[in-house]
N, C-alpha and C. Protein backbone atom coordinates (compact mmCIF):
# COMPACT_ATOMS: atom_id res chain seq x y z
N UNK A 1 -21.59 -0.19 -5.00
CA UNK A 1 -20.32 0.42 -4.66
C UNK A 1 -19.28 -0.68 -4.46
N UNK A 2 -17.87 -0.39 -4.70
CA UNK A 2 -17.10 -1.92 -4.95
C UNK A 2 -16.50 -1.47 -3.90
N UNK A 3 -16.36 -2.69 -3.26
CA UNK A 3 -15.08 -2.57 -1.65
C UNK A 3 -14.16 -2.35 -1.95
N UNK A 4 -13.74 -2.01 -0.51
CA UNK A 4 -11.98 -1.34 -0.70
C UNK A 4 -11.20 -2.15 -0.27
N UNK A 5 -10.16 -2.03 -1.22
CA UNK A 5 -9.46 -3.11 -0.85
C UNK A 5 -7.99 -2.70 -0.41
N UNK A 6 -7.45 -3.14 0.31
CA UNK A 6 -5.62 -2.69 0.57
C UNK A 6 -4.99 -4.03 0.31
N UNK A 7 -4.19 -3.69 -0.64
CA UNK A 7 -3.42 -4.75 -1.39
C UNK A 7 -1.78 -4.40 -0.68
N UNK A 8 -0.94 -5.18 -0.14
CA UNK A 8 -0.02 -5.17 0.44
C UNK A 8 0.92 -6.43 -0.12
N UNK A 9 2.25 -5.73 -0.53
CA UNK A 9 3.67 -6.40 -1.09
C UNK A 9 4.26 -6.55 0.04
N UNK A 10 4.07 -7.78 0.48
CA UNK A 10 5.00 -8.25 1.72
C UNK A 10 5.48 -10.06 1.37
N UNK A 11 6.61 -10.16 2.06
CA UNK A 11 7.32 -11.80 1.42
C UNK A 11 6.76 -12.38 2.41
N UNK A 12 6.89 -11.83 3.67
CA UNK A 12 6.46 -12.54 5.12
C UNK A 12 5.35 -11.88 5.64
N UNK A 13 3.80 -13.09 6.14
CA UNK A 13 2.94 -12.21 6.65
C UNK A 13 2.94 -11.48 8.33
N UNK A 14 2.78 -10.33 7.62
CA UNK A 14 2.99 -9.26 8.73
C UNK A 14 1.71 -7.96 8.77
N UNK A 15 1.64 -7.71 7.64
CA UNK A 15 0.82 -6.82 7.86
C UNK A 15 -0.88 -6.80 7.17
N UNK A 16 -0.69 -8.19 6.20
CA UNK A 16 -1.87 -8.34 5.92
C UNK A 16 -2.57 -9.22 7.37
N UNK A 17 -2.16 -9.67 8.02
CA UNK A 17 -3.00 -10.31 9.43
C UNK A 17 -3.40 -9.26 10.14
N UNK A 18 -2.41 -8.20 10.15
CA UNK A 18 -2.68 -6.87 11.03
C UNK A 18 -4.12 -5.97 10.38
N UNK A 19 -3.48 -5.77 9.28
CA UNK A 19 -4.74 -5.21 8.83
C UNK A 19 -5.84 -5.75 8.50
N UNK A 20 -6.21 -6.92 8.61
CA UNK A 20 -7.36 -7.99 8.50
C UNK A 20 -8.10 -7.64 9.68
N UNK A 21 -6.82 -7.84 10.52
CA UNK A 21 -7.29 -7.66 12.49
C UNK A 21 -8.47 -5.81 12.58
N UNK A 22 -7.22 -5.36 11.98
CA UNK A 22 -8.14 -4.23 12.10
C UNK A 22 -9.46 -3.63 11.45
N UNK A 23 -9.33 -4.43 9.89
CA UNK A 23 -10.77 -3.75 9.71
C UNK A 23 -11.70 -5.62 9.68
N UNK A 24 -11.46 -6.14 10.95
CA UNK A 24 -12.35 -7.00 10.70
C UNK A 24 -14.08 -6.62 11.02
N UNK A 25 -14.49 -5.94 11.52
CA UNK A 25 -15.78 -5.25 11.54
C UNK A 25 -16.17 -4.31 10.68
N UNK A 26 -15.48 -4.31 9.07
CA UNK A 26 -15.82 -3.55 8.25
C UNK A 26 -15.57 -3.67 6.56
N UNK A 27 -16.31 -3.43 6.02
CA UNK A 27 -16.20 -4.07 4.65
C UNK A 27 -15.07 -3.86 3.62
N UNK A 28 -14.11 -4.05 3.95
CA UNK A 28 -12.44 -3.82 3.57
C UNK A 28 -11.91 -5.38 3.61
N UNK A 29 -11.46 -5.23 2.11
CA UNK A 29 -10.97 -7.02 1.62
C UNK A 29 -9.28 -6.34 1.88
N UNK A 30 -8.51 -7.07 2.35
CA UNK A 30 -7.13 -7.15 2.78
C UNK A 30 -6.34 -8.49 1.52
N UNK A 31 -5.74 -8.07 0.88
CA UNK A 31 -4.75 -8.82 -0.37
C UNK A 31 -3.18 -9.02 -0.29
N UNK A 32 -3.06 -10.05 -0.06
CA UNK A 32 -1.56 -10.12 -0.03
C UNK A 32 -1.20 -10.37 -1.57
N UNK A 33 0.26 -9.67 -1.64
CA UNK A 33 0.97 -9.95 -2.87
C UNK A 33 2.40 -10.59 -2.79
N UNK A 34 2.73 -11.29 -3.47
CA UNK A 34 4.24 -11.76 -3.02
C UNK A 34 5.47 -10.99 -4.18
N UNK A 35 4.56 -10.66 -4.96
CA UNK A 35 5.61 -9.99 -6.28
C UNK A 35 4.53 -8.60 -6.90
N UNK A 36 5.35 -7.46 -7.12
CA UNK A 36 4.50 -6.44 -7.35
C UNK A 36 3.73 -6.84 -8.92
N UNK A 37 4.17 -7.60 -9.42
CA UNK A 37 3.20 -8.04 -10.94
C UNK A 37 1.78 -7.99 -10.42
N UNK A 38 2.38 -8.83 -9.03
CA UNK A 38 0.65 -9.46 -8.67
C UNK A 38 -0.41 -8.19 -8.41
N UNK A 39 -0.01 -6.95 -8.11
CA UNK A 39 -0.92 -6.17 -7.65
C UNK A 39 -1.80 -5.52 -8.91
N UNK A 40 -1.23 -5.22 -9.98
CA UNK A 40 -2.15 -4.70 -10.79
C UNK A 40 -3.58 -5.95 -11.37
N UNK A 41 -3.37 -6.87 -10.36
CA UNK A 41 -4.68 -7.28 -11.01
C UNK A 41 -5.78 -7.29 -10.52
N UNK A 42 -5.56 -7.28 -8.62
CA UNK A 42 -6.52 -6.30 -7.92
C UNK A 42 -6.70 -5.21 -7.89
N UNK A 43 -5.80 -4.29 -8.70
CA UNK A 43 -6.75 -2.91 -8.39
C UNK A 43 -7.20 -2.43 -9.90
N UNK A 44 -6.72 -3.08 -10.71
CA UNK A 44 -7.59 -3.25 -12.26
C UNK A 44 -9.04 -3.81 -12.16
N UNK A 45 -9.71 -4.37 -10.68
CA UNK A 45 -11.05 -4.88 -10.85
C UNK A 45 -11.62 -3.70 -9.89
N UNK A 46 -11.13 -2.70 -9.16
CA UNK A 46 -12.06 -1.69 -8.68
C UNK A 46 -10.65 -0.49 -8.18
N UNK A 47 -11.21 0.22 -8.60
CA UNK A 47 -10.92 1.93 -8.05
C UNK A 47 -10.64 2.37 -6.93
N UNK A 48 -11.10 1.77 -5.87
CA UNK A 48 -11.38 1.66 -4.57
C UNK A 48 -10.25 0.83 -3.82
N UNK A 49 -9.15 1.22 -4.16
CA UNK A 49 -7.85 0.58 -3.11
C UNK A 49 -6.80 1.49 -2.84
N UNK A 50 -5.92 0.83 -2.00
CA UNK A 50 -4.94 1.40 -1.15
C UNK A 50 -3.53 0.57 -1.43
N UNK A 51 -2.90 0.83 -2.06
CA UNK A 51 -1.57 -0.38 -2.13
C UNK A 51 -0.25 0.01 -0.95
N UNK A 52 -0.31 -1.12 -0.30
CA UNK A 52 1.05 -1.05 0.75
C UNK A 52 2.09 -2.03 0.35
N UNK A 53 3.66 -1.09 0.59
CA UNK A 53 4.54 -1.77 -0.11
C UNK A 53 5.74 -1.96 0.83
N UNK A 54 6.27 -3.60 1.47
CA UNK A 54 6.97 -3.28 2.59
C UNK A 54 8.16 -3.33 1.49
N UNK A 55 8.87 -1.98 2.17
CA UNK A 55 10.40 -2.57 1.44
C UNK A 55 11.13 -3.74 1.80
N UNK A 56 10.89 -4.15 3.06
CA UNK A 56 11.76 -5.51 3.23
C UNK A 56 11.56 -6.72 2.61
N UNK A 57 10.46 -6.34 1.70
CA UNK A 57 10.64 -7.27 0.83
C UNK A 57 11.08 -7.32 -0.49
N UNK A 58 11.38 -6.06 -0.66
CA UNK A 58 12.38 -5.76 -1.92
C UNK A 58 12.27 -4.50 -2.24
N UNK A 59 13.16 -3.61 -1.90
CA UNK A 59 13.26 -2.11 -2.05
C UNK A 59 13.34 -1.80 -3.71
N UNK A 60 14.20 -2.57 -4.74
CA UNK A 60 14.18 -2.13 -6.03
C UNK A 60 12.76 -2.29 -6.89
N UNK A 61 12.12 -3.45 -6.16
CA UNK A 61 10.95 -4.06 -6.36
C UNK A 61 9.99 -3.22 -6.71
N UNK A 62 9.73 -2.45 -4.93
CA UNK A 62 9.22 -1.36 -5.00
C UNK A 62 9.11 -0.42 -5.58
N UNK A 63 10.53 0.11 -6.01
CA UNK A 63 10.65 1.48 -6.96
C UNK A 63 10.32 1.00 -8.38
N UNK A 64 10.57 0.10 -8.66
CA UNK A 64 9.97 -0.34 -10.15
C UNK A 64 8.61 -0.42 -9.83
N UNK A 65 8.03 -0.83 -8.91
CA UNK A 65 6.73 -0.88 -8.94
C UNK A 65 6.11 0.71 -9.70
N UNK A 66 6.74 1.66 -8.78
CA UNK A 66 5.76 2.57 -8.83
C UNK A 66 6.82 3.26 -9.64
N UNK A 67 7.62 3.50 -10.60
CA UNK A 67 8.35 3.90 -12.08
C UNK A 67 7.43 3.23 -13.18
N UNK A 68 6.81 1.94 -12.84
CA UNK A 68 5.82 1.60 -14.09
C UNK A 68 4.28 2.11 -13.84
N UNK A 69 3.96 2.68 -12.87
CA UNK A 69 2.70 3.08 -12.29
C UNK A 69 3.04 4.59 -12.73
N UNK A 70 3.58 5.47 -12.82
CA UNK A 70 4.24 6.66 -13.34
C UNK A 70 3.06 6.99 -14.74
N UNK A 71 2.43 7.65 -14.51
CA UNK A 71 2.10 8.79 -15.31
C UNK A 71 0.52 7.38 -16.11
N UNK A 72 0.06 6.87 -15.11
CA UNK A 72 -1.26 5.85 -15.54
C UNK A 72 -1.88 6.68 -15.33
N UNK A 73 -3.31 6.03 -15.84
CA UNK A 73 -4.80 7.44 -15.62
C UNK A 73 -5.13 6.71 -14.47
N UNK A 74 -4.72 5.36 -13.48
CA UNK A 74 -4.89 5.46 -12.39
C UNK A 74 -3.67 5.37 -11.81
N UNK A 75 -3.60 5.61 -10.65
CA UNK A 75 -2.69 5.63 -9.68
C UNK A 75 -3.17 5.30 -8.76
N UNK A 76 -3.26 4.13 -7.69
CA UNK A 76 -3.63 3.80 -6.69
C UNK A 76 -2.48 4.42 -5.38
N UNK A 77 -3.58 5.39 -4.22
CA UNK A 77 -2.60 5.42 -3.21
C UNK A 77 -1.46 4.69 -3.27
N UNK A 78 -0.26 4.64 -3.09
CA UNK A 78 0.60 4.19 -2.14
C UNK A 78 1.51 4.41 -0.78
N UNK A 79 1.51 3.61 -0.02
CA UNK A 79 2.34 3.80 1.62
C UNK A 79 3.48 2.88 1.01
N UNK A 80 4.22 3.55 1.61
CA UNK A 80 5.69 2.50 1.77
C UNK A 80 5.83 2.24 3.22
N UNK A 81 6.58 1.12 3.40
CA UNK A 81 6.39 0.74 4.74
C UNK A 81 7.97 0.50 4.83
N UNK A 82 8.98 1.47 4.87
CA UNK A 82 10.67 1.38 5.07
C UNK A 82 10.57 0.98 6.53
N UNK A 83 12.44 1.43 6.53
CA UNK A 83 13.16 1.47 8.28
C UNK A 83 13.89 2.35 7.96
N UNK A 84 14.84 2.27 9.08
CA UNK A 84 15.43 3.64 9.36
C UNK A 84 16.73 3.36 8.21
N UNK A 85 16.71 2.17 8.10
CA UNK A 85 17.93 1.46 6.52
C UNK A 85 17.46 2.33 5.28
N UNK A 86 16.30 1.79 5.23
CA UNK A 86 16.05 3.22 3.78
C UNK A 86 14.80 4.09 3.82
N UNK A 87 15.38 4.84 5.00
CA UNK A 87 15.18 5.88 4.81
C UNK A 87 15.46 7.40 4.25
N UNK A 88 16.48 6.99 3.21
CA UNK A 88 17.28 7.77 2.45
C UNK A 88 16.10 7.56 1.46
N UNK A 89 15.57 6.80 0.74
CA UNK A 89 14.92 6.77 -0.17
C UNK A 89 13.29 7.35 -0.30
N UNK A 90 12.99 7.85 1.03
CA UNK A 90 11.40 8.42 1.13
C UNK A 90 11.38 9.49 -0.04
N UNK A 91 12.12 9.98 -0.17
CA UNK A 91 11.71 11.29 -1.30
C UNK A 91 11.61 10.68 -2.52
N UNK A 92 12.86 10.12 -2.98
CA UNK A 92 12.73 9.27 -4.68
C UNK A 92 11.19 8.46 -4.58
N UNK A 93 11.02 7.56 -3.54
CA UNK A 93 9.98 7.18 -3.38
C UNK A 93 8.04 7.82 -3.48
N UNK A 94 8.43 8.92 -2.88
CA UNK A 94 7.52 9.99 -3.28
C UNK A 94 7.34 10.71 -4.70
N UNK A 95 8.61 11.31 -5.06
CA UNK A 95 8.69 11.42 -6.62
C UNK A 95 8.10 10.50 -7.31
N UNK A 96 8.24 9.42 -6.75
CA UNK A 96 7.59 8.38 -8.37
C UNK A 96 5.69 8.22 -7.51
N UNK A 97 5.69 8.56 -6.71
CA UNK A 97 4.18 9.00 -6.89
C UNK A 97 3.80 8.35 -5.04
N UNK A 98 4.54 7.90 -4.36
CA UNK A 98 4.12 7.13 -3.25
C UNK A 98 3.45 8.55 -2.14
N UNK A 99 2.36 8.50 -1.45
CA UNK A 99 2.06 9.44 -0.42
C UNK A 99 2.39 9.78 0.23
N UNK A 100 3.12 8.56 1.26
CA UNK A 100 3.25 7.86 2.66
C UNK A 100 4.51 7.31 2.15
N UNK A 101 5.35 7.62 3.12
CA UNK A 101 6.52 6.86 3.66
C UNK A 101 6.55 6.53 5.36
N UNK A 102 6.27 5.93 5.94
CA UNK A 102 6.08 4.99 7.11
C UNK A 102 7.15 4.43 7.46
N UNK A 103 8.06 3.91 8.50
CA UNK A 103 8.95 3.22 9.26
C UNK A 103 8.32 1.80 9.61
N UNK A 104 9.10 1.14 9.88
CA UNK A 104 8.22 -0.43 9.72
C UNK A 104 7.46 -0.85 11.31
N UNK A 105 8.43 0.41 12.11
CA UNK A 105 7.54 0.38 14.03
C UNK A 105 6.12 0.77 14.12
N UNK A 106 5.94 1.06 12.68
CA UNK A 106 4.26 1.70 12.84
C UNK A 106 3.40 0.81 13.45
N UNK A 107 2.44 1.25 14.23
CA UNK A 107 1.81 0.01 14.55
C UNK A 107 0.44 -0.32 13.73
N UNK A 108 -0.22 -1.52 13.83
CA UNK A 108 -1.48 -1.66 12.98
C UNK A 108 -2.29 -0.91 13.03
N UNK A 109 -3.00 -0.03 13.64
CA UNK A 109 -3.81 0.78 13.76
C UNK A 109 -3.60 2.20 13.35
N UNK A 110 -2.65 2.84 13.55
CA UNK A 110 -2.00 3.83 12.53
C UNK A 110 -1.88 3.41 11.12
N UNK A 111 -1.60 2.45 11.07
CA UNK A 111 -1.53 2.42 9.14
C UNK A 111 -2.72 1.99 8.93
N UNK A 112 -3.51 1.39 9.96
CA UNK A 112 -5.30 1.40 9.42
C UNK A 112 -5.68 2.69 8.94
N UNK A 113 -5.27 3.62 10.36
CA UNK A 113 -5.96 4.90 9.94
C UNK A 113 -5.52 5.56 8.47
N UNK A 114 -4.40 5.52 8.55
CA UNK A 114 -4.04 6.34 7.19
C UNK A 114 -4.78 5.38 5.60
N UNK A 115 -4.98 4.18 5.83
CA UNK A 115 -5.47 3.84 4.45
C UNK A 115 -7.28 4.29 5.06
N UNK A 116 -7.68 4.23 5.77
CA UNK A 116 -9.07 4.71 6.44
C UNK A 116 -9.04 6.39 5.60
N UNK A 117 -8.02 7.47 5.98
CA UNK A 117 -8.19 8.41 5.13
C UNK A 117 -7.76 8.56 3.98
N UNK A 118 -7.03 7.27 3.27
CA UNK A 118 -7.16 7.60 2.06
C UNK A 118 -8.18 7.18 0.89
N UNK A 119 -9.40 5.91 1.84
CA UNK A 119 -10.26 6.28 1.74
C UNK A 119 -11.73 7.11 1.47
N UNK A 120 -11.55 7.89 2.62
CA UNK A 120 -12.33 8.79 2.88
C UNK A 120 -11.58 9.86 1.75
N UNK A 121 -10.27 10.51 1.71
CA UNK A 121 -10.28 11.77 1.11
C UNK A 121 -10.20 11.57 -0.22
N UNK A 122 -9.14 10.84 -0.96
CA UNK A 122 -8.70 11.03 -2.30
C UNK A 122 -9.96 9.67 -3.03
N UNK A 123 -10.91 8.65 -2.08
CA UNK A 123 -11.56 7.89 -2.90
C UNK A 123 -13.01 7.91 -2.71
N UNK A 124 -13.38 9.42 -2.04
CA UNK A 124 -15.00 9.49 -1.88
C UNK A 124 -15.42 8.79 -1.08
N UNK A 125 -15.12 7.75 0.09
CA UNK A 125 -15.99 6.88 0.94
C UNK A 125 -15.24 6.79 1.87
């Protein structure tokens, strides 16, 4: 069975330490990305991921991310991780396929949980 991995678009580390912190007692690889190119090459080696996307590190970034992810035979979860700045954009964001739209006060353990059930529901484990 291939680990799960949560691959996260952030410029500054923030939430890959957090989420390291949190699933450090469990078999979940944590990936930082600095440019969304970089992500399709971890989740092209297993099925089994979660992609988190902070907008503060580039909101157009983001939406291109997931406008070229648009209509693939995979689609990896995505969370967006906004603020209350763009939060105008949770819906367009959803349209192009994102789950989760999140505020950036979330704390680590809440956005554990939610990649924990997206896990469990939409990836069988």
């Amino acid at each position: 069975m291939a680990t799960p991995i949560i691959i996260v678009f952030e410029k500054q580390p923030r939430w890959v330490p957090e989420l390291q912190w949190q699933f450090v007692d469990h078999d979940v690889r944590v990936r930082a990305c600095c440019s969304t190119r970089d992500i399709e090459q971890h989740f092209n080696s297993t099925l089994k991921c979660v992609v988190v996307l902070a907008m503060s590190a580039g909101a157009a970034e983001c939406l291109q991310f997931l406008g070229l992810c648009e209509g693939r035979w995979f689609f990896p979860p995505v969370i967006v991780i906004g603020s209350k700045q763009t939060a105008e954009l949770e819906w367009p964001l959803r349209e192009l396929g994102a789950f989760a739209f999140v505020e950036d006060r979330i704390g680590g353990e809440e956005l554990a949980r939610i990649c924990r059930s997206q896990f469990r529901a939409t990836l069988g484990g």
